[in-house]
C-alpha atoms as a PDB file:
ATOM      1  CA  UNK A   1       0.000   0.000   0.000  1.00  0.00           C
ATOM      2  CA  UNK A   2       1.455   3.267  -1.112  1.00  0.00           C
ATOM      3  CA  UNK A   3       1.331   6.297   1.326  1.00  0.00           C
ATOM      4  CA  UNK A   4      -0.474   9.379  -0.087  1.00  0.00           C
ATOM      5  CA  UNK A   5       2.683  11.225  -0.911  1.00  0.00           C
ATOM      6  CA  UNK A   6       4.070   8.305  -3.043  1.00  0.00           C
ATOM      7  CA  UNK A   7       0.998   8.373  -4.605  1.00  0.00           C
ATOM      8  CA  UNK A   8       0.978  11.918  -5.551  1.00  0.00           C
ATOM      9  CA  UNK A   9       4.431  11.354  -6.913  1.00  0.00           C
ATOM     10  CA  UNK A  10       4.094   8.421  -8.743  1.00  0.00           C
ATOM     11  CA  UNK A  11       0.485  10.601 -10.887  1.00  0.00           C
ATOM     12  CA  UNK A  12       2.862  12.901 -11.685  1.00  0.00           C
ATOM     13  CA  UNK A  13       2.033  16.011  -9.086  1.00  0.00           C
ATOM     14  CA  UNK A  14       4.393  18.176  -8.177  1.00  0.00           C
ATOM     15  CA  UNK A  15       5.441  18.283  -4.464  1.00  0.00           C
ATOM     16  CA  UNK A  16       6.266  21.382  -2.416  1.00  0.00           C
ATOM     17  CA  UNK A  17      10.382  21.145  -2.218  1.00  0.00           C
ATOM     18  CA  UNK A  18      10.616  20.801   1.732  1.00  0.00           C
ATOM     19  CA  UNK A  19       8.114  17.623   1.238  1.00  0.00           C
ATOM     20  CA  UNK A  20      10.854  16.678  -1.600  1.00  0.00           C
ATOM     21  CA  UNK A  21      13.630  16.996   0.941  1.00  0.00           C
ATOM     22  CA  UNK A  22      11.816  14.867   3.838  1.00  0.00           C
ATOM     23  CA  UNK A  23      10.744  12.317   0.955  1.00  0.00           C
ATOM     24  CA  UNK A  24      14.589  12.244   0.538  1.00  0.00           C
ATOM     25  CA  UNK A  25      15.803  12.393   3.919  1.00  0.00           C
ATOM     26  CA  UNK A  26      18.003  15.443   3.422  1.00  0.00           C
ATOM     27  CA  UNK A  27      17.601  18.126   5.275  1.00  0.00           C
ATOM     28  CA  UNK A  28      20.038  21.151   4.303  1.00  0.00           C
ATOM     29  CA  UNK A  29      19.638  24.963   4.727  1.00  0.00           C
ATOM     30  CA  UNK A  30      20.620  27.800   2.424  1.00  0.00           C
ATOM     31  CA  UNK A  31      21.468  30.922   4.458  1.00  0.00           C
ATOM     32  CA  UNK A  32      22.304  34.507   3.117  1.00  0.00           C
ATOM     33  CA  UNK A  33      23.678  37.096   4.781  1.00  0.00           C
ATOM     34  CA  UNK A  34      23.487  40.708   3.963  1.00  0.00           C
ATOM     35  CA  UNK A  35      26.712  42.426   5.870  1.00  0.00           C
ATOM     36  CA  UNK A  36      28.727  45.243   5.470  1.00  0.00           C
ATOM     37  CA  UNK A  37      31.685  44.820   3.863  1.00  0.00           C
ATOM     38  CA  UNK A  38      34.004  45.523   6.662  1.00  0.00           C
ATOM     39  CA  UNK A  39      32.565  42.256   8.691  1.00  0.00           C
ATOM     40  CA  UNK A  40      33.591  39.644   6.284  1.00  0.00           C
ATOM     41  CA  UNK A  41      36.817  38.754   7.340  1.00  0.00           C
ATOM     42  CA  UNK A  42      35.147  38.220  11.233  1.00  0.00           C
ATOM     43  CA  UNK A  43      32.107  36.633   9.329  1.00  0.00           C
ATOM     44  CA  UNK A  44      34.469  34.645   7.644  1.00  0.00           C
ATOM     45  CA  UNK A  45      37.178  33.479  10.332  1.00  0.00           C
ATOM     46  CA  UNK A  46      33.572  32.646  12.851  1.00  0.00           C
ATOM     47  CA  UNK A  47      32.697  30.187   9.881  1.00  0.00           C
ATOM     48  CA  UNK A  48      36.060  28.594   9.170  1.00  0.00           C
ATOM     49  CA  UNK A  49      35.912  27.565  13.086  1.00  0.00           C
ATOM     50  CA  UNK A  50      32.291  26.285  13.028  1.00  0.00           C
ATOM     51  CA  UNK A  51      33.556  23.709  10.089  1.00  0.00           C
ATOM     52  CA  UNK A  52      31.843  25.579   6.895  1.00  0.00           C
ATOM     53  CA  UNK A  53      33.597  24.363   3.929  1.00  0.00           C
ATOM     54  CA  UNK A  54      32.422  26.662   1.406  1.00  0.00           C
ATOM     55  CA  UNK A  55      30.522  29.626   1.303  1.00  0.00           C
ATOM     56  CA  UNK A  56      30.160  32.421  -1.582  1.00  0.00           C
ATOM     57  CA  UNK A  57      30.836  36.158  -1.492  1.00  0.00           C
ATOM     58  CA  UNK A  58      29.156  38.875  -3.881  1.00  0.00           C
ATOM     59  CA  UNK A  59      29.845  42.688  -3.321  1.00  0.00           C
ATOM     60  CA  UNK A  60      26.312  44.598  -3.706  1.00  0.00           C
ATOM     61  CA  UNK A  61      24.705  47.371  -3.238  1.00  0.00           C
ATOM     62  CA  UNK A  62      21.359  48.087  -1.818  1.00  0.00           C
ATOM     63  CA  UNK A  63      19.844  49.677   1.056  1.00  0.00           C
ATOM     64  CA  UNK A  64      17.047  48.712   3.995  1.00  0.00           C
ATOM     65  CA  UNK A  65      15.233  51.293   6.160  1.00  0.00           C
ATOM     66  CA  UNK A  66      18.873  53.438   6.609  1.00  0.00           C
ATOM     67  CA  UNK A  67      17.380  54.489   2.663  1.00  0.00           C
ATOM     68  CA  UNK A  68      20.709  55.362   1.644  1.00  0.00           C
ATOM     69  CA  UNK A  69      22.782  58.619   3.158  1.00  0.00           C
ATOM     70  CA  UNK A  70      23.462  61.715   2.330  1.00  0.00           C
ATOM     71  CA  UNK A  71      27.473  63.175   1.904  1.00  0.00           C
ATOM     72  CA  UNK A  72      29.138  66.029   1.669  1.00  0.00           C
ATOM     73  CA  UNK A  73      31.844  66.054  -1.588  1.00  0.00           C
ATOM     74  CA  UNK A  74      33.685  69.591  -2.049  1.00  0.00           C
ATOM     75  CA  UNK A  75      30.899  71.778  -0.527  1.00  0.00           C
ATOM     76  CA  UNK A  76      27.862  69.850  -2.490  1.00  0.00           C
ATOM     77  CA  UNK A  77      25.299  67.425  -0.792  1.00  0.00           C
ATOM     78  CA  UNK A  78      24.683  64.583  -2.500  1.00  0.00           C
ATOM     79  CA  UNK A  79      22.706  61.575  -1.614  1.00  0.00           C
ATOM     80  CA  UNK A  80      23.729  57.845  -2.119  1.00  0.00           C
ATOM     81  CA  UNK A  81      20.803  56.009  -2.573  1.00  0.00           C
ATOM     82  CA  UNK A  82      22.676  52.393  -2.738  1.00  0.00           C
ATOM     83  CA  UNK A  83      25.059  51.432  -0.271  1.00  0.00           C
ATOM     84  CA  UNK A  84      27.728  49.112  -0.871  1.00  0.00           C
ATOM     85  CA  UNK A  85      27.008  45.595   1.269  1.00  0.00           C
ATOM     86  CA  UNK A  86      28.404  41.859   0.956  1.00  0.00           C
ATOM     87  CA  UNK A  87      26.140  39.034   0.135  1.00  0.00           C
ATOM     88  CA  UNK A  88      27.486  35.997   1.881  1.00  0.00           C
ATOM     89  CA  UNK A  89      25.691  32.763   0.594  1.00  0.00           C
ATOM     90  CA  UNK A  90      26.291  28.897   2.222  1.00  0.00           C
ATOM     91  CA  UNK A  91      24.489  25.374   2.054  1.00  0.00           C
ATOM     92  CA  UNK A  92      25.153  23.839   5.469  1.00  0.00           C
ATOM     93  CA  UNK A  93      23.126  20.671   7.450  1.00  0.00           C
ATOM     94  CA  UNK A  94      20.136  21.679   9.413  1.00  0.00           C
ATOM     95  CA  UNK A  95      21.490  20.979  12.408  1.00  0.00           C
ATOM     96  CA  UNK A  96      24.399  23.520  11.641  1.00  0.00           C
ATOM     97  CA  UNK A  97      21.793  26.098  10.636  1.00  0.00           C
ATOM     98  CA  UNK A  98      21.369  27.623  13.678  1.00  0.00           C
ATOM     99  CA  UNK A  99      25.225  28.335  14.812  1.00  0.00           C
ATOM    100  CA  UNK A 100      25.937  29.435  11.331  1.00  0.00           C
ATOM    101  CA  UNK A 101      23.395  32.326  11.717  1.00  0.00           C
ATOM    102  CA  UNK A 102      24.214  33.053  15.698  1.00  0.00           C
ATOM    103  CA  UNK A 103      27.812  33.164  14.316  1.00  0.00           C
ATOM    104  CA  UNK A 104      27.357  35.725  11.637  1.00  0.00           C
ATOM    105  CA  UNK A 105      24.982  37.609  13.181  1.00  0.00           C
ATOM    106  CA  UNK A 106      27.776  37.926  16.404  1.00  0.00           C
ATOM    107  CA  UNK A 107      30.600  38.504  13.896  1.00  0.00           C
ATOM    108  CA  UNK A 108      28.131  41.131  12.060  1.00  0.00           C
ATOM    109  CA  UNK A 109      26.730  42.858  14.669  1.00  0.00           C
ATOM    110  CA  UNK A 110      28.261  46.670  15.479  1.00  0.00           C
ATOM    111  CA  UNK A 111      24.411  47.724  17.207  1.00  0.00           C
ATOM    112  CA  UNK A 112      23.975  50.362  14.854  1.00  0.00           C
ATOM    113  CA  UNK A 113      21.689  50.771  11.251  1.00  0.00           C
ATOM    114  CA  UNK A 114      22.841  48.790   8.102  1.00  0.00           C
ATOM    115  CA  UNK A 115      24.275  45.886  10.223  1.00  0.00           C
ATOM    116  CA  UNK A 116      22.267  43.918   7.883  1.00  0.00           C
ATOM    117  CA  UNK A 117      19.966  40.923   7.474  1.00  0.00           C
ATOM    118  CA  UNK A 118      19.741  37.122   7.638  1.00  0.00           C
ATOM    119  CA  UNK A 119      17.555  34.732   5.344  1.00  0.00           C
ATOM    120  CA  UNK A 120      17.218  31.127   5.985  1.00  0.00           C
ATOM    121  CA  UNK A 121      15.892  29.156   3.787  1.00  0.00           C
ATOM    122  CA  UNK A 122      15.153  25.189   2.977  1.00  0.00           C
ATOM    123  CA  UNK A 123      17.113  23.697   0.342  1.00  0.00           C
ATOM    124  CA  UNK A 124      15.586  20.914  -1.174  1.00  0.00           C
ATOM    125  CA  UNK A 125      19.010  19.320  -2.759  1.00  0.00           C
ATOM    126  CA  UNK A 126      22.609  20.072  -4.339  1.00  0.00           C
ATOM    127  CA  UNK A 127      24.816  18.086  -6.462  1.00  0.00           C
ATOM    128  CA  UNK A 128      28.737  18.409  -6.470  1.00  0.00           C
ATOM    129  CA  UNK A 129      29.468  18.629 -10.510  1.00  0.00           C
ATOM    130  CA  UNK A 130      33.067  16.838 -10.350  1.00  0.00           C
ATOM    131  CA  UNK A 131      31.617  13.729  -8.664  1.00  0.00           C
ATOM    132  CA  UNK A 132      27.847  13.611  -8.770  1.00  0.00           C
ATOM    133  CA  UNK A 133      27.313  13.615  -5.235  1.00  0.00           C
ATOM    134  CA  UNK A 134      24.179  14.752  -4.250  1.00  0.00           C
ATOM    135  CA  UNK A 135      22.543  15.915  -0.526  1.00  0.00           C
ATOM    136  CA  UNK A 136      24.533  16.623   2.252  1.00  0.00           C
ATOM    137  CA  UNK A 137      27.477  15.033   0.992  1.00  0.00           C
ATOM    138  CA  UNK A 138      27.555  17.326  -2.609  1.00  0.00           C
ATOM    139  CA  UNK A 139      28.266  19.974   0.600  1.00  0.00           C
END
């Protein structure tokens, strides 16, 4: 006797991907960190000792409810509407999820606006390219 879900896979429906991911037994987080850019070496050293083995880096720009600043360049006033921030991305277990975002957010943190923000979200597989290895172990 197949269980509803099997069912529902086997006509063809698509599944929601965290049902995918318990169907599968893997259970993996994607977090992303909006920082500024002079955290990511403490960001990055507080990962390295929690065992993270990979994590990507983009510099962008964008702003939150700081809405940009204004400056003061040779006498004029001009306003910077995007400020420059690092996007730090990385796949890690579930059960790592929560010290990888305690750490950043610790490393992060200065107290004051444009600290930044943390997203956590499920991630339903990965596959390492060179070998094929899929789940947790493609981490």
């Amino acid at each position: 006797m197949l269980s509803t879900r099997e069912e529902l896979v086997l006509k063809g429906f698509a599944l929601r991907a965290p049902v995918r991911a318990e169907m599968k037994g893997l259970k993996m987080k994607y977090i992303i960190a909006i920082i500024q850019p002079g955290k990511l070496d403490d960001v990055h050293s507080s990962l390295l000792e929690l065992g993270v083995s990979g994590l990507t880096v983009t510099e962008v720009q964008g702003y939150g409810r700081q809405k940009g600043k204004s400056e003061i360049y040779r006498g004029a006033e001009y306003v910077v509407n995007f400020l420059p921030k690092i996007k730090v991305e990385v796949a890690v277990p579930s059960k790592l999820a929560p010290k990888v975002v305690d750490a950043i957010k610790t490393s992060s943190s200065s107290g004051k606006i444009g600290d930044g923000k943390i997203f956590t979200f499920d991630l339903a597989d990965a596959l390492r390219i060179r070998t094929g290895e899929t789940g947790q172990a493609a981490l």
